[in-house]
Protein backbone atom coordinates (compact mmCIF):
# COMPACT_ATOMS: atom_id res chain seq x y z
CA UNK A 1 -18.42 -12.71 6.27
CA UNK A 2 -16.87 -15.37 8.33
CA UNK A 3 -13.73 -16.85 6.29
CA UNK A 4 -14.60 -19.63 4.76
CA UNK A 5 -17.58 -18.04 3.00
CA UNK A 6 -15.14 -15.25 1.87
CA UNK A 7 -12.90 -17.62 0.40
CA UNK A 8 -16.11 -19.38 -1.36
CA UNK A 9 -17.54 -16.01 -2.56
CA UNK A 10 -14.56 -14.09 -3.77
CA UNK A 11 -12.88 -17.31 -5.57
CA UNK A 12 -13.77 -16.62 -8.76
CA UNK A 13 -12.54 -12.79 -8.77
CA UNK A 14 -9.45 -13.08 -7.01
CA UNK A 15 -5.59 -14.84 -6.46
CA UNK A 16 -5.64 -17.55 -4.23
CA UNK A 17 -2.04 -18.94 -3.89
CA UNK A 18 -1.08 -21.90 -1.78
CA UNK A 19 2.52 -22.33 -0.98
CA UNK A 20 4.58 -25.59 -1.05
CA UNK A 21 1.61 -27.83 -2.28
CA UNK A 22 -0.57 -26.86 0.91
CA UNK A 23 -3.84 -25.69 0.48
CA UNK A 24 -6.32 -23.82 3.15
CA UNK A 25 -8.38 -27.03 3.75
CA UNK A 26 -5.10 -29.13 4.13
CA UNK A 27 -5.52 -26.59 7.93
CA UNK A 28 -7.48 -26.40 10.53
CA UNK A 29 -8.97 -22.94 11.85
CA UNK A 30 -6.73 -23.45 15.41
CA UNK A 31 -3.84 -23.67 12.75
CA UNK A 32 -4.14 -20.85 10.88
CA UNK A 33 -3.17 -17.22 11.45
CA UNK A 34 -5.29 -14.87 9.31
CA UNK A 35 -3.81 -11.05 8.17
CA UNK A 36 -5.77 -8.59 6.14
CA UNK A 37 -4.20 -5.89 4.13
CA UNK A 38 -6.35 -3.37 3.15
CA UNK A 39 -5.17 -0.79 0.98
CA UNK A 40 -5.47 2.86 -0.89
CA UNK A 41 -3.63 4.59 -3.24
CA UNK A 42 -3.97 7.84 -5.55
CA UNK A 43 -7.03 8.81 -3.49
CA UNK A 44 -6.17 12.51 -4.43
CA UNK A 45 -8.44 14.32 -1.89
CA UNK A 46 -11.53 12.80 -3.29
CA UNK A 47 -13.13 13.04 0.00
CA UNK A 48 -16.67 12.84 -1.71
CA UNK A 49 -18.38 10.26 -3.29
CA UNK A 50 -18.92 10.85 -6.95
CA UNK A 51 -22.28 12.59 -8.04
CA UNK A 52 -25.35 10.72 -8.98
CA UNK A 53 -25.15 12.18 -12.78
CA UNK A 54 -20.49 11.50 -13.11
CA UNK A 55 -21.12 9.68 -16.34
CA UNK A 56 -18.23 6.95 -15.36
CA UNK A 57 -17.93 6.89 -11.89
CA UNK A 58 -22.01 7.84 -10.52
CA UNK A 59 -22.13 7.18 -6.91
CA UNK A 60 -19.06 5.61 -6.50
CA UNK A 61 -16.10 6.82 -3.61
CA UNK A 62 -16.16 8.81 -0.75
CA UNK A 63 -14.63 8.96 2.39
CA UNK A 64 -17.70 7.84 4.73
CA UNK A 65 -18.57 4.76 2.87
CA UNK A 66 -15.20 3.80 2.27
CA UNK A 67 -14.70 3.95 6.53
CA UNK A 68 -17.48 2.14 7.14
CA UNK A 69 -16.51 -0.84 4.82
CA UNK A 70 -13.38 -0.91 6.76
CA UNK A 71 -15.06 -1.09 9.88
CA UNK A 72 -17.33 -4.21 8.87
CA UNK A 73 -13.96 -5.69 7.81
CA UNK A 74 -12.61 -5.21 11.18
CA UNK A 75 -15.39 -6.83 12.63
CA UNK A 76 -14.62 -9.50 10.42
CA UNK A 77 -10.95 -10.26 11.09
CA UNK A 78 -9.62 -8.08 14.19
CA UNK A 79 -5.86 -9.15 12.28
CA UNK A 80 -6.25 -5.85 9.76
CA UNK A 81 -3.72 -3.26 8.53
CA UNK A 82 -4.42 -0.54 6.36
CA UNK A 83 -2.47 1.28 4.08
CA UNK A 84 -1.81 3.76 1.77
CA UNK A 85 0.44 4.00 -1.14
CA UNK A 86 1.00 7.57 -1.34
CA UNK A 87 -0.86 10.41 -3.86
CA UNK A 88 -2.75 11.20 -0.75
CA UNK A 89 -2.78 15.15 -1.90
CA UNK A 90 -4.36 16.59 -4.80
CA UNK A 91 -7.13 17.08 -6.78
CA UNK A 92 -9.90 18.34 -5.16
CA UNK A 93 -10.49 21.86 -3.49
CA UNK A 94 -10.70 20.32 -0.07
CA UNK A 95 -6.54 20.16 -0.44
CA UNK A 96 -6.45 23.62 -2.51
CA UNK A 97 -8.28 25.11 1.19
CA UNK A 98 -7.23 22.95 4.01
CA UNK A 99 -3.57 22.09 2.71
CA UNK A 100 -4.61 18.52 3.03
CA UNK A 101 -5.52 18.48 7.01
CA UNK A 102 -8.69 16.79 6.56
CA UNK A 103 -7.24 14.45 4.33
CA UNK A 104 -4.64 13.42 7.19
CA UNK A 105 -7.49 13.68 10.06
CA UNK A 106 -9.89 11.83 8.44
CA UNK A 107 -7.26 8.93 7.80
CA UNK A 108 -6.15 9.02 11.14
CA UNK A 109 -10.02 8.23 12.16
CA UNK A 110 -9.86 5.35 9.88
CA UNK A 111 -6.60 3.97 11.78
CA UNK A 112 -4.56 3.93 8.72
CA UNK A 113 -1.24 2.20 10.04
CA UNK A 114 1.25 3.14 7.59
CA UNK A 115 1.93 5.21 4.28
CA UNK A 116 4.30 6.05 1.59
CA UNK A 117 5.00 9.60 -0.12
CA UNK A 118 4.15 9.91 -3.84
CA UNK A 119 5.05 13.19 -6.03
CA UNK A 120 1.13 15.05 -4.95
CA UNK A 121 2.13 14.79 -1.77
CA UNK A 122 4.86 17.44 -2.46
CA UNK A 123 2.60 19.89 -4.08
CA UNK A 124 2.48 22.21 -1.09
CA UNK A 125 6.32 21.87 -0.78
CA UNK A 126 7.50 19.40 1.67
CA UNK A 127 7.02 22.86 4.30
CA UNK A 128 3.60 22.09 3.59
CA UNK A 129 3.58 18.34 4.09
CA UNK A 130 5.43 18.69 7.30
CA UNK A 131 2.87 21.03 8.96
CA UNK A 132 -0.14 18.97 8.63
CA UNK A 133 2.14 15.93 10.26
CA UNK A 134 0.59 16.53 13.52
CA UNK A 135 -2.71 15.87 12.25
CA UNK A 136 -0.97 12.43 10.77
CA UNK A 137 -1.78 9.35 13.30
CA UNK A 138 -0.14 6.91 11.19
CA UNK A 139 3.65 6.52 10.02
CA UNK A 140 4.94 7.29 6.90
CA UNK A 141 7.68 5.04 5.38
CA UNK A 142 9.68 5.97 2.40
CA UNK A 143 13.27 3.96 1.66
CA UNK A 144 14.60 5.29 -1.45
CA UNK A 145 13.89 9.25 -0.14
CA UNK A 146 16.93 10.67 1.81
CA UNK A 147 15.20 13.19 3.64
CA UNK A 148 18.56 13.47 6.19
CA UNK A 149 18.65 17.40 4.97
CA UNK A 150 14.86 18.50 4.94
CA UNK A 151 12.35 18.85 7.73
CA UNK A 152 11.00 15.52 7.33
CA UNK A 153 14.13 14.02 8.83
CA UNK A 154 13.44 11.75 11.55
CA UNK A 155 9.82 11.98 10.47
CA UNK A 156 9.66 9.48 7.71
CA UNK A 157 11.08 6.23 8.08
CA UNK A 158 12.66 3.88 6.00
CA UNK A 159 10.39 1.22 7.60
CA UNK A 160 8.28 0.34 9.68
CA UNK A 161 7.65 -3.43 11.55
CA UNK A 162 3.88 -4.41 12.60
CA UNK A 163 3.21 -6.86 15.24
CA UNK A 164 -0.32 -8.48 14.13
CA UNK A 165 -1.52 -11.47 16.67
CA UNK A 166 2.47 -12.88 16.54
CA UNK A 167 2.83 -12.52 13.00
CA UNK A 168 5.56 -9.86 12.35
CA UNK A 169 4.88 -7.40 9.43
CA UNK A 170 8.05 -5.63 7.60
CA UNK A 171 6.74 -2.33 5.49
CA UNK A 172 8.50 0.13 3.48
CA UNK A 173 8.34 2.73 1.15
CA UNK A 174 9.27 3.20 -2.51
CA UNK A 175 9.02 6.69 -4.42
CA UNK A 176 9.48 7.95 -7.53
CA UNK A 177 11.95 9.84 -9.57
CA UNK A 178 10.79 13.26 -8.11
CA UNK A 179 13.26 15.32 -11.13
CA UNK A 180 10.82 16.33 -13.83
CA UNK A 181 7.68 15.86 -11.65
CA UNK A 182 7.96 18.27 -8.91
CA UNK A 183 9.18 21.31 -8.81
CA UNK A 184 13.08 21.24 -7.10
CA UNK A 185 11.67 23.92 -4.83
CA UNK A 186 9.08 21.49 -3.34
CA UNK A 187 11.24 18.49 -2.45
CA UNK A 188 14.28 20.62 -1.85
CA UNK A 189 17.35 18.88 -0.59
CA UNK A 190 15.14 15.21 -0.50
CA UNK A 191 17.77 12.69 -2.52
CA UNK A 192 16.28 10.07 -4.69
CA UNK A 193 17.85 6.71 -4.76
CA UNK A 194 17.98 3.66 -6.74
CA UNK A 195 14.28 1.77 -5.68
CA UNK A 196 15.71 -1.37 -6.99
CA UNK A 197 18.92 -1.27 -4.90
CA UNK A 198 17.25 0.01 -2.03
CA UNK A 199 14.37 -2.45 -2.21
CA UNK A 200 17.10 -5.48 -2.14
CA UNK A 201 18.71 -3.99 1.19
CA UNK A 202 15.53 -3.04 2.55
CA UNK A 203 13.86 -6.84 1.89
CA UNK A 204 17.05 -8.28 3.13
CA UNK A 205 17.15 -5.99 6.21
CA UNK A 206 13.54 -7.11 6.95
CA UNK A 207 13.40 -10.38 5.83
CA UNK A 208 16.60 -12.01 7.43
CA UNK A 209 17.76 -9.56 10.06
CA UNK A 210 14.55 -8.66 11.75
CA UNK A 211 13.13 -11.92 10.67
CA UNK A 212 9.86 -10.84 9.51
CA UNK A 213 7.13 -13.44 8.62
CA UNK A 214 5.74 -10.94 5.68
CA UNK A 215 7.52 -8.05 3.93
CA UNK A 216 5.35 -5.45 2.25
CA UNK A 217 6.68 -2.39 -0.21
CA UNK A 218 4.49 0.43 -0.94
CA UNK A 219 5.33 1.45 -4.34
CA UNK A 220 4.64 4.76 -5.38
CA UNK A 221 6.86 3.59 -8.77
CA UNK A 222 3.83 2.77 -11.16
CA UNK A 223 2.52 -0.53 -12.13
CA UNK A 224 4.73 -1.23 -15.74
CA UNK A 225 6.46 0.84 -18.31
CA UNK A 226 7.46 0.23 -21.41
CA UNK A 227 10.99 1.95 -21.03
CA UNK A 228 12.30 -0.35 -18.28
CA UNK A 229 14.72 -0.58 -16.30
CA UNK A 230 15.04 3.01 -17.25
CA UNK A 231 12.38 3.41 -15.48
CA UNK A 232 11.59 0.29 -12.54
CA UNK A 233 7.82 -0.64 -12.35
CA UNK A 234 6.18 -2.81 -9.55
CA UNK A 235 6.55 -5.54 -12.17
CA UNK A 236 10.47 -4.79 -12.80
CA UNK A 237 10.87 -4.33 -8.98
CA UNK A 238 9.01 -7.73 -7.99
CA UNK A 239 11.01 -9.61 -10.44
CA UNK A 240 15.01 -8.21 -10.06
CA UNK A 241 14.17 -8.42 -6.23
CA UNK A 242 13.80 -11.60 -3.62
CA UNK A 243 12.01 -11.45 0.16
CA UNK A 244 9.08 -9.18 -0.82
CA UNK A 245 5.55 -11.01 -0.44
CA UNK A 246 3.44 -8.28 -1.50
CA UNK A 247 4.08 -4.95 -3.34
CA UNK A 248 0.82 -2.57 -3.05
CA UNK A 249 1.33 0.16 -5.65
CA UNK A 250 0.31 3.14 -6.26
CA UNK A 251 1.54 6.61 -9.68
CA UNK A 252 -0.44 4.34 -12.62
CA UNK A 253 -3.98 4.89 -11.47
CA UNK A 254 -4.20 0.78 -12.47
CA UNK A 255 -7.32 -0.67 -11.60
CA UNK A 256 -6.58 -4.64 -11.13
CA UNK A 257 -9.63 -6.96 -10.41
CA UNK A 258 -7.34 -9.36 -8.71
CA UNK A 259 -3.37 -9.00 -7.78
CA UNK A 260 -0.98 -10.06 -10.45
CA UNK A 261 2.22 -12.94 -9.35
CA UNK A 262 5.26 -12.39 -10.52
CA UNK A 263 8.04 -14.69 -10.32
CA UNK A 264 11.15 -13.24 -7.97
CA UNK A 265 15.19 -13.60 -8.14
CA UNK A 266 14.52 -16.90 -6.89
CA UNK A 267 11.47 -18.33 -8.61
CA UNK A 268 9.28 -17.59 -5.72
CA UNK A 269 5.50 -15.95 -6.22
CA UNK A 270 5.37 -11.89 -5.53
CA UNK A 271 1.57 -10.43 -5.20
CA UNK A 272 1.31 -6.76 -6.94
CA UNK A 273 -2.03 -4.87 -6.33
CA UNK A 274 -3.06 -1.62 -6.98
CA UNK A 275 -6.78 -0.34 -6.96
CA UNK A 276 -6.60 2.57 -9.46
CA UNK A 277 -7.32 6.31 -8.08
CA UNK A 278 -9.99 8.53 -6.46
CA UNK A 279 -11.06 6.14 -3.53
CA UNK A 280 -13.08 4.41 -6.22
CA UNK A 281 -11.75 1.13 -4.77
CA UNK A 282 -10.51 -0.59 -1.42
CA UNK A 283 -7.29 -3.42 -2.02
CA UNK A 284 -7.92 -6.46 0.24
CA UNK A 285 -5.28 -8.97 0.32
CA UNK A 286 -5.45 -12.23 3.02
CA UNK A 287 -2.16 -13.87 4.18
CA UNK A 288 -3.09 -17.05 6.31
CA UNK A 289 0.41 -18.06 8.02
CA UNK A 290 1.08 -21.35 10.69
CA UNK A 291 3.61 -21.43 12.54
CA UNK A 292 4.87 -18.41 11.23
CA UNK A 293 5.16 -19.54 7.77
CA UNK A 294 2.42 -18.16 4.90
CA UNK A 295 0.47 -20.92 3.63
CA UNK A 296 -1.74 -19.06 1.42
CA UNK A 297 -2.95 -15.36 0.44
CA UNK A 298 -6.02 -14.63 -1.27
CA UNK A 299 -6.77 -10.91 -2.93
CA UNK A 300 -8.79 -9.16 -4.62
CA UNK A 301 -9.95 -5.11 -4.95
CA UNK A 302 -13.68 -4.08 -3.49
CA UNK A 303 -15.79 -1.66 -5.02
CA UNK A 304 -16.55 1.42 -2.86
């Protein structure tokens, strides 16, 4: 769809936020800068759509249709990064057989651009995860890991930056607590730190030192908890944080309709989207920017 008739259409089922009292119309298409973030999270090796008799999810998934949604997008808006949110691993027997090679090869035909690491993505030991890297055509990012003394060192960034038609993208990686949830043989010497601390470096790293127009966290930290700070959320992160404009997240298996806005340190708006589990749905979040500033983003999660 061209873009005004996706911002007519999806209006009603998504978050449209204009910033500093401008709206899109208050723009001109020469103006305006478009982005789209597509995203994934928890697909879990569900390479396969869901049978025609599932009694929740009939017909819904799988790899192939999920690609070619993607590619009509593309055609779309040739401004598009996707991205995953970690919990690639898991689930299905294709990752019990192939040790999750197709899983990585069939991303890497999609042209994911970036990923984090969640706590599946251990479950072959990170021995396992490093020996289907080569079949990886996409980066991984992960900030709060210290992987300095495992295999993966060097091999898993703290971030990443995206140049997208002038617009520069800042991405990086949050993980989970991996004590209790993995087996310390798995992640071996990988040190967990603080995702809240980190995340303030990282934004400020990204946001006023490499002067990024967007900065993006993928969260494998889980949507909310009750027990916070405890245990940090998106939510907690997005609010005892500043400089992040969109955290896609991923552990919860939350299905949103829409992303949710949190307020920040400073007042400012944060987007949080995550598209629950299984490749059931596709996260689609649009940043229109001029002159390198974000006017407005628009988002909402697409039914595969």
């Amino acid at each position: 769809m061209k873009r005004r008739d996706f911002i007519k259409n999806t209006a009603a089922s998504s978050a449209l936020l204009g910033i500093a009292g401008f709206s899109l119309s208050s723009f001109t298409s020469s103006d305006l800068k478009h982005i789209t973030i597509l995203h994934t999270n928890d697909v879990h090796s569900y390479i396969d759509p869901f049978p025609a008799d599932h009694p929740r999810n009939a017909n819904m998934g799988g790899v192939a249709r999920r690609a070619a949604l993607i590619e009509s997008i593309r055609k779309e808006n040739k401004n598009v990064l996707l991205l995953d949110a970690g919990d690639i691993f898991q689930g299905t027997p294709y990752f019990n057989y192939y040790g999750g090679e197709l899983e990585f090869k069939l991303m890497s035909m999609m042209k994911y651009d970036v990923s984090t690491l969640g706590n599946h993505d251990f479950d072959n030991g990170i021995d396992g995860f490093y020996s289907q890297l080569p079949n990886a055509k996409f980066e991984f990012v992960s900030a709060n890991y210290d992987f300095k003394n495992t295999v993966l060192d060097s091999h898993v960034k703290p971030y990443t930056i995206k140049h997208v038609d002038g617009i520069k993208v800042g991405i990086f990686g949050l993980g989970i607590e991996l004590d209790g949830l993995v087996d310390k043989k798995n992640y071996k010497e990988t040190v967990y730190n603080n995702p809240i601390e980190v995340a303030t470096d990282m934004a400020r790293v990204l946001k006023t030192e490499q002067k990024c127009d967007l900065v993006i966290c993928l969260s494998h930290l889980g949507f909310k908890y009750k027990d916070e700070p405890n245990k940090p959320s998106d939510i907690f992160l997005a609010q005892k944080t500043k400089d992040i404009d969109l955290i896609i997240g991923g552990h919860t298996h939350t299905f949103l309709d829409k992303p949710v806005i949190e307020k920040n340190l400073e007042g400012k708006e944060v987007l949080i989207n995550q598209v629950g589990c299984y490749g059931l749905n596709l996260g689609r979040i649009d940043f229109y920017l001029t002159n390198d500033k974000q006017v407005a983003s628009q988002g909402k999660s697409i039914i595969v």
